[in-house]
PDB file of N, CA and C in Angstrom:
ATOM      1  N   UNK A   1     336.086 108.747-124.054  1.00  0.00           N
ATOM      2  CA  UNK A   1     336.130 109.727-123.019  1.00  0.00           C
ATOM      3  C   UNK A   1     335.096 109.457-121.931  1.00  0.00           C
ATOM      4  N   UNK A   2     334.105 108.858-122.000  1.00  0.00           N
ATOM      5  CA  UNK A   2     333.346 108.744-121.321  1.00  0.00           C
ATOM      6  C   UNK A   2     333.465 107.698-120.718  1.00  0.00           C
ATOM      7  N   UNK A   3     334.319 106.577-121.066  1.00  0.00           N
ATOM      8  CA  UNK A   3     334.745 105.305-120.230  1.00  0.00           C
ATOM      9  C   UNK A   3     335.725 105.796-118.776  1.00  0.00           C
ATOM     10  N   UNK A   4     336.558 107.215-119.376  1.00  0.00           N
ATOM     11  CA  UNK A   4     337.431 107.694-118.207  1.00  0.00           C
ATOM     12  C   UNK A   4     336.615 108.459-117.045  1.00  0.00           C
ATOM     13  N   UNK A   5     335.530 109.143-117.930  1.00  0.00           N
ATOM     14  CA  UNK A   5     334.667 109.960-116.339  1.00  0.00           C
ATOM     15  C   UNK A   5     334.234 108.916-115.761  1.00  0.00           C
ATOM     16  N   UNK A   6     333.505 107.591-115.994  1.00  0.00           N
ATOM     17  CA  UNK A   6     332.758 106.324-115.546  1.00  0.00           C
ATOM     18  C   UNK A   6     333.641 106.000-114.429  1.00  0.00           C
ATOM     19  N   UNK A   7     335.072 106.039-114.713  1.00  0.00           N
ATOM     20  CA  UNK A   7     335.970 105.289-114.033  1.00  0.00           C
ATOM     21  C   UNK A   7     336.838 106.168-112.665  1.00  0.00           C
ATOM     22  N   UNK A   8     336.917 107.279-112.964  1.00  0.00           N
ATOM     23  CA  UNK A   8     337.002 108.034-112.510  1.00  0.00           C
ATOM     24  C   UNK A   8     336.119 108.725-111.304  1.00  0.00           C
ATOM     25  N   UNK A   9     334.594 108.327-111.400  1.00  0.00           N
ATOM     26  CA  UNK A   9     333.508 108.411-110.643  1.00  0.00           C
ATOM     27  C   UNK A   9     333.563 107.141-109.594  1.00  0.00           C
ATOM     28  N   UNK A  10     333.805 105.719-110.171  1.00  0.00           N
ATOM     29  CA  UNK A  10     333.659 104.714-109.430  1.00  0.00           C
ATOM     30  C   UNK A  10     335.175 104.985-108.604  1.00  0.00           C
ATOM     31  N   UNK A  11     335.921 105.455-108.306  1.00  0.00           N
ATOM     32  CA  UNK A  11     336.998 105.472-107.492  1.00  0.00           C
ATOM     33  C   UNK A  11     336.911 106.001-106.994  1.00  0.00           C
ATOM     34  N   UNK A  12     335.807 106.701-106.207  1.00  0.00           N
ATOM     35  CA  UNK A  12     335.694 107.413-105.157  1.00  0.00           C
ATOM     36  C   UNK A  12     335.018 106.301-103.637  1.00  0.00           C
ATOM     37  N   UNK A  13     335.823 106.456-102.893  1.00  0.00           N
ATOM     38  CA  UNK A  13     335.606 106.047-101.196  1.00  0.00           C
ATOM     39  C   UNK A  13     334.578 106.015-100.515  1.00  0.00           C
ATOM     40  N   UNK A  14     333.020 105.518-100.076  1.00  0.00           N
ATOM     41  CA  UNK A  14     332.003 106.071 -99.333  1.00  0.00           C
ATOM     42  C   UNK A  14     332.160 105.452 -98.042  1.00  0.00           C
ATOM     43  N   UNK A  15     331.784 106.019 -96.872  1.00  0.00           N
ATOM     44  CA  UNK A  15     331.532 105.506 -95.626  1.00  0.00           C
ATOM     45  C   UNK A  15     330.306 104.856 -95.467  1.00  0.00           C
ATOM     46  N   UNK A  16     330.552 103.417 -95.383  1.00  0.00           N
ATOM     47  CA  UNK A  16     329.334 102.977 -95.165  1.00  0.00           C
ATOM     48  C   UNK A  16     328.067 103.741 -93.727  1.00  0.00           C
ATOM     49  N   UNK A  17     326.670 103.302 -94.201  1.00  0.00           N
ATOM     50  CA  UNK A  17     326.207 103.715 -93.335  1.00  0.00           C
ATOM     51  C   UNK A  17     325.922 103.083 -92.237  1.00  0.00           C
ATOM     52  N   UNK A  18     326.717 103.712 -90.640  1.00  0.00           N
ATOM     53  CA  UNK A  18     326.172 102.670 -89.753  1.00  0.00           C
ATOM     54  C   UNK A  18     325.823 103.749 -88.517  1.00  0.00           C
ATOM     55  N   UNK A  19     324.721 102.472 -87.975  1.00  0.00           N
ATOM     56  CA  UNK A  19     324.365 102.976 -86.442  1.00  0.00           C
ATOM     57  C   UNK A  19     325.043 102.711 -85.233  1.00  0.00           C
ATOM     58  N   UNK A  20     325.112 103.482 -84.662  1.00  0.00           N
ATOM     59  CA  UNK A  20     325.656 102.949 -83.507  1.00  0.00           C
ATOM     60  C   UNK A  20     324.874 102.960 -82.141  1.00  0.00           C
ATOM     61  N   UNK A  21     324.891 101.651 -81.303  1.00  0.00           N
ATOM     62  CA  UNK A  21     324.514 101.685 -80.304  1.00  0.00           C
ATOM     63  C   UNK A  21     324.446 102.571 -79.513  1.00  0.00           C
ATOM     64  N   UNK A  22     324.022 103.391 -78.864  1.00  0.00           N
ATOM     65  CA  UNK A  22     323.607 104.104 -77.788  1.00  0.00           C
ATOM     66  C   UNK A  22     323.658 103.486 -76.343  1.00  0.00           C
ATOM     67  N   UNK A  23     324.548 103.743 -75.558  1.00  0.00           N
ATOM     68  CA  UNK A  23     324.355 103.273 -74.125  1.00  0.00           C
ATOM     69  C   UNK A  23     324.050 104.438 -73.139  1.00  0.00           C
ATOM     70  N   UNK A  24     323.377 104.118 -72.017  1.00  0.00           N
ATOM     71  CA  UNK A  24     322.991 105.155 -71.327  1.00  0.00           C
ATOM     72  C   UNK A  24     323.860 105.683 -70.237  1.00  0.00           C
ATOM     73  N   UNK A  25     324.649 106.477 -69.956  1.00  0.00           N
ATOM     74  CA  UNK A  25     326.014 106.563 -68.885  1.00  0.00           C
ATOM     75  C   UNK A  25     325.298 106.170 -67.497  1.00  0.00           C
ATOM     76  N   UNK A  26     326.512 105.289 -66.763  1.00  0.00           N
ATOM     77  CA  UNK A  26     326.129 104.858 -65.450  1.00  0.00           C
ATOM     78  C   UNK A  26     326.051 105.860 -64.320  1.00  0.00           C
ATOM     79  N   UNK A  27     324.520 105.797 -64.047  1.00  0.00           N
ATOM     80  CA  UNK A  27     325.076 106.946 -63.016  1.00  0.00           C
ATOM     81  C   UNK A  27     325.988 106.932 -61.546  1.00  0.00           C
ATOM     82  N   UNK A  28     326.581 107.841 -61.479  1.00  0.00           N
ATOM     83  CA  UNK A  28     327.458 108.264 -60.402  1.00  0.00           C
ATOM     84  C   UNK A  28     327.052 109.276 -59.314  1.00  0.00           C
ATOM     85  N   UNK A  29     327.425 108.635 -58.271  1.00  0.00           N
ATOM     86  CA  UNK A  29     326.708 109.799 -56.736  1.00  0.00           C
ATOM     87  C   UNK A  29     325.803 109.193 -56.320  1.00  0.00           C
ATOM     88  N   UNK A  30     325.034 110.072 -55.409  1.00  0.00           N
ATOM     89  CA  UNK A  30     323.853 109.876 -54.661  1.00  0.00           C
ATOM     90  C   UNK A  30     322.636 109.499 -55.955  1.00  0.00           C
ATOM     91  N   UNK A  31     321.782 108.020 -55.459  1.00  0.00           N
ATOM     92  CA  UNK A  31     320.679 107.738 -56.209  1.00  0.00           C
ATOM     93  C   UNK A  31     319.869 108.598 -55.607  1.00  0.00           C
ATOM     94  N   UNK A  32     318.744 109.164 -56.674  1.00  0.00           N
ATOM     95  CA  UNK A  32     317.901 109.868 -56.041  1.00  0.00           C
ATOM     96  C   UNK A  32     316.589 109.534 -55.814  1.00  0.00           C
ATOM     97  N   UNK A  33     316.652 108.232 -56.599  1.00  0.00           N
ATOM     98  CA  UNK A  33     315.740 107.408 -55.934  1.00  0.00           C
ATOM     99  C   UNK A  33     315.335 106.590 -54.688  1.00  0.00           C
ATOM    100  N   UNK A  34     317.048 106.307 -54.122  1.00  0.00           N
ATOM    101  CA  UNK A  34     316.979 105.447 -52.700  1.00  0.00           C
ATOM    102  C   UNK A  34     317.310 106.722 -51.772  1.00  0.00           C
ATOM    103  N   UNK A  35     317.640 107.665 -51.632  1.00  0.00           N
ATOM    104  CA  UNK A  35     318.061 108.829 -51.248  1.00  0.00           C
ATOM    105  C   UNK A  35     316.867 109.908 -50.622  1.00  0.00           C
ATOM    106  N   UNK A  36     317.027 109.850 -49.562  1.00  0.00           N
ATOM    107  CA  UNK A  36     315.341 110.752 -49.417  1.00  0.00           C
ATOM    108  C   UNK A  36     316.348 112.208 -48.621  1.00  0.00           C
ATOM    109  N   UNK A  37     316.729 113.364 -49.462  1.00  0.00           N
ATOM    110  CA  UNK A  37     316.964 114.773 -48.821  1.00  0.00           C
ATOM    111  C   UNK A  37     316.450 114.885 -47.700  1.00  0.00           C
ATOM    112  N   UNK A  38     314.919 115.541 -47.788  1.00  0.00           N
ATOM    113  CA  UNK A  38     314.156 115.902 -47.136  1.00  0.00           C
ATOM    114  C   UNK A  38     314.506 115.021 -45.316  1.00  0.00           C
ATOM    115  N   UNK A  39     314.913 113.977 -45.485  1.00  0.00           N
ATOM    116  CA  UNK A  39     314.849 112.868 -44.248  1.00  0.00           C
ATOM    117  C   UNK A  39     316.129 113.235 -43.798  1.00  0.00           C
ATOM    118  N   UNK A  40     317.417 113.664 -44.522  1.00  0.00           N
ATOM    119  CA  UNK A  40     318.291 113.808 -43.986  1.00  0.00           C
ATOM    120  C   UNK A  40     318.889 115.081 -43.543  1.00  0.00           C
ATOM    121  N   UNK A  41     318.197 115.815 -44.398  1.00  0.00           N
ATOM    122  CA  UNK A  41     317.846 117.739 -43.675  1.00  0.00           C
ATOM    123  C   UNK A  41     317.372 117.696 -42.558  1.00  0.00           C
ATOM    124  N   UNK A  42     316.453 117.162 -41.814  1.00  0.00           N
ATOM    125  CA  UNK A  42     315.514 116.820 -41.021  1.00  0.00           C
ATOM    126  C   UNK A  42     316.639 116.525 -39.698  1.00  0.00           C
ATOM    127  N   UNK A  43     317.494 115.395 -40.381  1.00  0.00           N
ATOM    128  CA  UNK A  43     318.198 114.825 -39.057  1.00  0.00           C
ATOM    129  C   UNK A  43     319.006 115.801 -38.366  1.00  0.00           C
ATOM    130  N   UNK A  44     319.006 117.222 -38.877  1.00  0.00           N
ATOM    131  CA  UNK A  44     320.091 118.628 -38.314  1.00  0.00           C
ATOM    132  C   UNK A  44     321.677 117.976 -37.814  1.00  0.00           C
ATOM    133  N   UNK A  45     322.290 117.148 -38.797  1.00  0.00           N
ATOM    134  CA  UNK A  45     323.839 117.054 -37.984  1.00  0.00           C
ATOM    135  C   UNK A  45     324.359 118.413 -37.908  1.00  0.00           C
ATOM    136  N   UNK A  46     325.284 118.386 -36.880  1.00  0.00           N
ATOM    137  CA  UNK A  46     326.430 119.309 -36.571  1.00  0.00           C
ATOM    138  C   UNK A  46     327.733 118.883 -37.730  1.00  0.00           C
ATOM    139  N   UNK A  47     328.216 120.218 -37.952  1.00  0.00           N
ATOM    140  CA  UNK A  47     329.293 120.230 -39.324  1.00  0.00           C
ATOM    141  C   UNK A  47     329.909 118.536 -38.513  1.00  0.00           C
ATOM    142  N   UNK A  48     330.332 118.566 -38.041  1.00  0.00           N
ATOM    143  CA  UNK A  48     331.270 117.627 -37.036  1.00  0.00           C
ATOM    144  C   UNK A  48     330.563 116.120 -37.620  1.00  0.00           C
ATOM    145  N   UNK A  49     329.530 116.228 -37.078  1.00  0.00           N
ATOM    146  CA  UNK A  49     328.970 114.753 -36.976  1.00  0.00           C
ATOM    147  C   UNK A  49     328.661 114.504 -38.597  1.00  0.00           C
ATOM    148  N   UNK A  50     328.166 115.629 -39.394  1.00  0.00           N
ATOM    149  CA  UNK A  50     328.301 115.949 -40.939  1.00  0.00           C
ATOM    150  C   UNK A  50     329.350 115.102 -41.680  1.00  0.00           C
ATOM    151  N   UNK A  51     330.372 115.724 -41.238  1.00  0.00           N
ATOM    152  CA  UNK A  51     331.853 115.427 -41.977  1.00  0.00           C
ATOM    153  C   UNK A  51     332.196 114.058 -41.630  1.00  0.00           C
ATOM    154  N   UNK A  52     331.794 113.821 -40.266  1.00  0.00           N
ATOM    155  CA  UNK A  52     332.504 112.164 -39.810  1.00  0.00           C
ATOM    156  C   UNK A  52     330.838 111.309 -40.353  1.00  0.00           C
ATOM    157  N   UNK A  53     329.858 111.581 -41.110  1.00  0.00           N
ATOM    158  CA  UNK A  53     329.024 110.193 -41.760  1.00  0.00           C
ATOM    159  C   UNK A  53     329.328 110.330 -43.203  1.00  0.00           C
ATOM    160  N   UNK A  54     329.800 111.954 -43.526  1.00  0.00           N
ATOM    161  CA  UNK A  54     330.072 111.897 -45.037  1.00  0.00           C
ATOM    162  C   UNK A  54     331.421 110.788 -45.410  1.00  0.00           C
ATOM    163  N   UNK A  55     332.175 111.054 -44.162  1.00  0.00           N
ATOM    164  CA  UNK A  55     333.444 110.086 -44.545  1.00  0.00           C
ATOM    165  C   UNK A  55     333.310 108.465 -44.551  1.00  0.00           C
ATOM    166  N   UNK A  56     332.243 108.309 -43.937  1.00  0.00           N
ATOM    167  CA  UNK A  56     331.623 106.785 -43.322  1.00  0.00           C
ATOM    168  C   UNK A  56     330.963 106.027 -44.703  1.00  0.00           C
ATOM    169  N   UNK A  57     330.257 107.599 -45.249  1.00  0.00           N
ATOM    170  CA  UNK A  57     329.285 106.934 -46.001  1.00  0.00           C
ATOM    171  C   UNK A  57     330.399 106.800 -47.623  1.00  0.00           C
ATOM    172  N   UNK A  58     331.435 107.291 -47.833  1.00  0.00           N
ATOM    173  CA  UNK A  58     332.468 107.576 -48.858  1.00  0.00           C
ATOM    174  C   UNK A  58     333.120 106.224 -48.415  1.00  0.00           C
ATOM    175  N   UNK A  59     333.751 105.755 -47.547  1.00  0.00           N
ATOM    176  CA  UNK A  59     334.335 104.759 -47.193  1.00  0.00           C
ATOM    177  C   UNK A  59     333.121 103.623 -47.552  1.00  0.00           C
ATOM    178  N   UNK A  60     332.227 103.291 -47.330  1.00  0.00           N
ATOM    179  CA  UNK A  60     331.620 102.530 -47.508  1.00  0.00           C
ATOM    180  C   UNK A  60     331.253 102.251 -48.942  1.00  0.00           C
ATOM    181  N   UNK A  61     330.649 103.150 -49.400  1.00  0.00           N
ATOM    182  CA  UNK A  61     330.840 103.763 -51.121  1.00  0.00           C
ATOM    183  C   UNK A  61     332.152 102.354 -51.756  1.00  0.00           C
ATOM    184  N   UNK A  62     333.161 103.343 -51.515  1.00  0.00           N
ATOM    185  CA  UNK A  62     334.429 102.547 -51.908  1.00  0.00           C
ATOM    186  C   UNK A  62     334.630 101.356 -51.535  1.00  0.00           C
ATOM    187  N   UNK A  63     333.899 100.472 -50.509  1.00  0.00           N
ATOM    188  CA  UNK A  63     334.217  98.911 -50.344  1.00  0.00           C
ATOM    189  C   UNK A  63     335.400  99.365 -49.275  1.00  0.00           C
ATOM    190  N   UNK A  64     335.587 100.361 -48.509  1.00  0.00           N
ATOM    191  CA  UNK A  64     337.136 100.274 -47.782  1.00  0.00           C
ATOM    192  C   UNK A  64     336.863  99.851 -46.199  1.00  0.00           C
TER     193      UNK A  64
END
Protein backbone atom coordinates (compact mmCIF):
# COMPACT_ATOMS: atom_id res chain seq x y z
CA UNK A 1 0.00 0.00 0.00
CA UNK A 2 2.51 2.26 0.47
CA UNK A 3 4.26 1.60 -2.92
CA UNK A 4 0.69 3.04 -4.39
CA UNK A 5 0.67 6.44 -2.21
CA UNK A 6 4.68 6.76 -3.35
CA UNK A 7 3.43 6.50 -6.82
CA UNK A 8 0.63 8.26 -6.74
CA UNK A 9 2.54 11.36 -5.12
CA UNK A 10 5.29 11.22 -7.88
CA UNK A 11 2.56 11.83 -10.65
CA UNK A 12 1.86 14.96 -9.86
CA UNK A 13 2.93 18.02 -12.53
CA UNK A 14 5.17 21.04 -11.03
CA UNK A 15 5.87 24.27 -12.87
CA UNK A 16 9.21 24.75 -13.04
CA UNK A 17 10.60 27.79 -11.45
CA UNK A 18 11.39 30.59 -13.79
CA UNK A 19 12.26 34.26 -14.06
CA UNK A 20 11.43 36.30 -16.39
CA UNK A 21 13.10 39.14 -17.92
CA UNK A 22 11.77 42.42 -17.22
CA UNK A 23 11.90 45.05 -20.00
CA UNK A 24 11.28 48.59 -19.43
CA UNK A 25 8.24 49.96 -21.88
CA UNK A 26 9.45 52.37 -24.61
CA UNK A 27 8.47 55.54 -23.96
CA UNK A 28 5.91 57.28 -26.11
CA UNK A 29 5.16 61.23 -26.58
CA UNK A 30 6.89 64.17 -25.66
CA UNK A 31 10.57 63.41 -23.96
CA UNK A 32 10.69 65.29 -21.01
CA UNK A 33 13.96 65.47 -20.99
CA UNK A 34 14.65 67.19 -24.51
CA UNK A 35 11.34 69.07 -24.07
CA UNK A 36 11.55 72.31 -22.10
CA UNK A 37 7.41 73.43 -21.25
CA UNK A 38 8.30 76.33 -19.58
CA UNK A 39 10.17 77.64 -23.16
CA UNK A 40 7.26 76.81 -25.07
CA UNK A 41 4.50 78.46 -22.74
CA UNK A 42 6.66 81.39 -23.01
CA UNK A 43 6.47 81.44 -26.89
CA UNK A 44 2.33 82.51 -26.41
CA UNK A 45 1.16 80.86 -29.95
CA UNK A 46 -2.24 81.76 -31.12
CA UNK A 47 -4.74 78.54 -31.16
CA UNK A 48 -4.01 78.96 -35.06
CA UNK A 49 -0.33 79.02 -35.15
CA UNK A 50 -0.78 76.21 -32.07
CA UNK A 51 -2.62 73.76 -34.22
CA UNK A 52 -0.54 74.39 -37.54
CA UNK A 53 3.22 73.45 -35.34
CA UNK A 54 1.27 70.72 -33.47
CA UNK A 55 0.53 69.27 -36.97
CA UNK A 56 4.22 70.03 -38.19
CA UNK A 57 5.62 68.66 -35.22
CA UNK A 58 3.13 65.14 -35.57
CA UNK A 59 4.11 64.99 -39.21
CA UNK A 60 7.56 65.09 -38.47
CA UNK A 61 7.14 62.64 -35.48
CA UNK A 62 5.81 60.18 -38.15
CA UNK A 63 8.74 60.50 -40.81
CA UNK A 64 5.80 62.01 -43.27
Amino acid sequence: MNEKNEKQKNNKVEEPAVEYEVQKPKFKGIDPDTFDFDAEFAKGLTPEQAKEESIRRIREWWGK
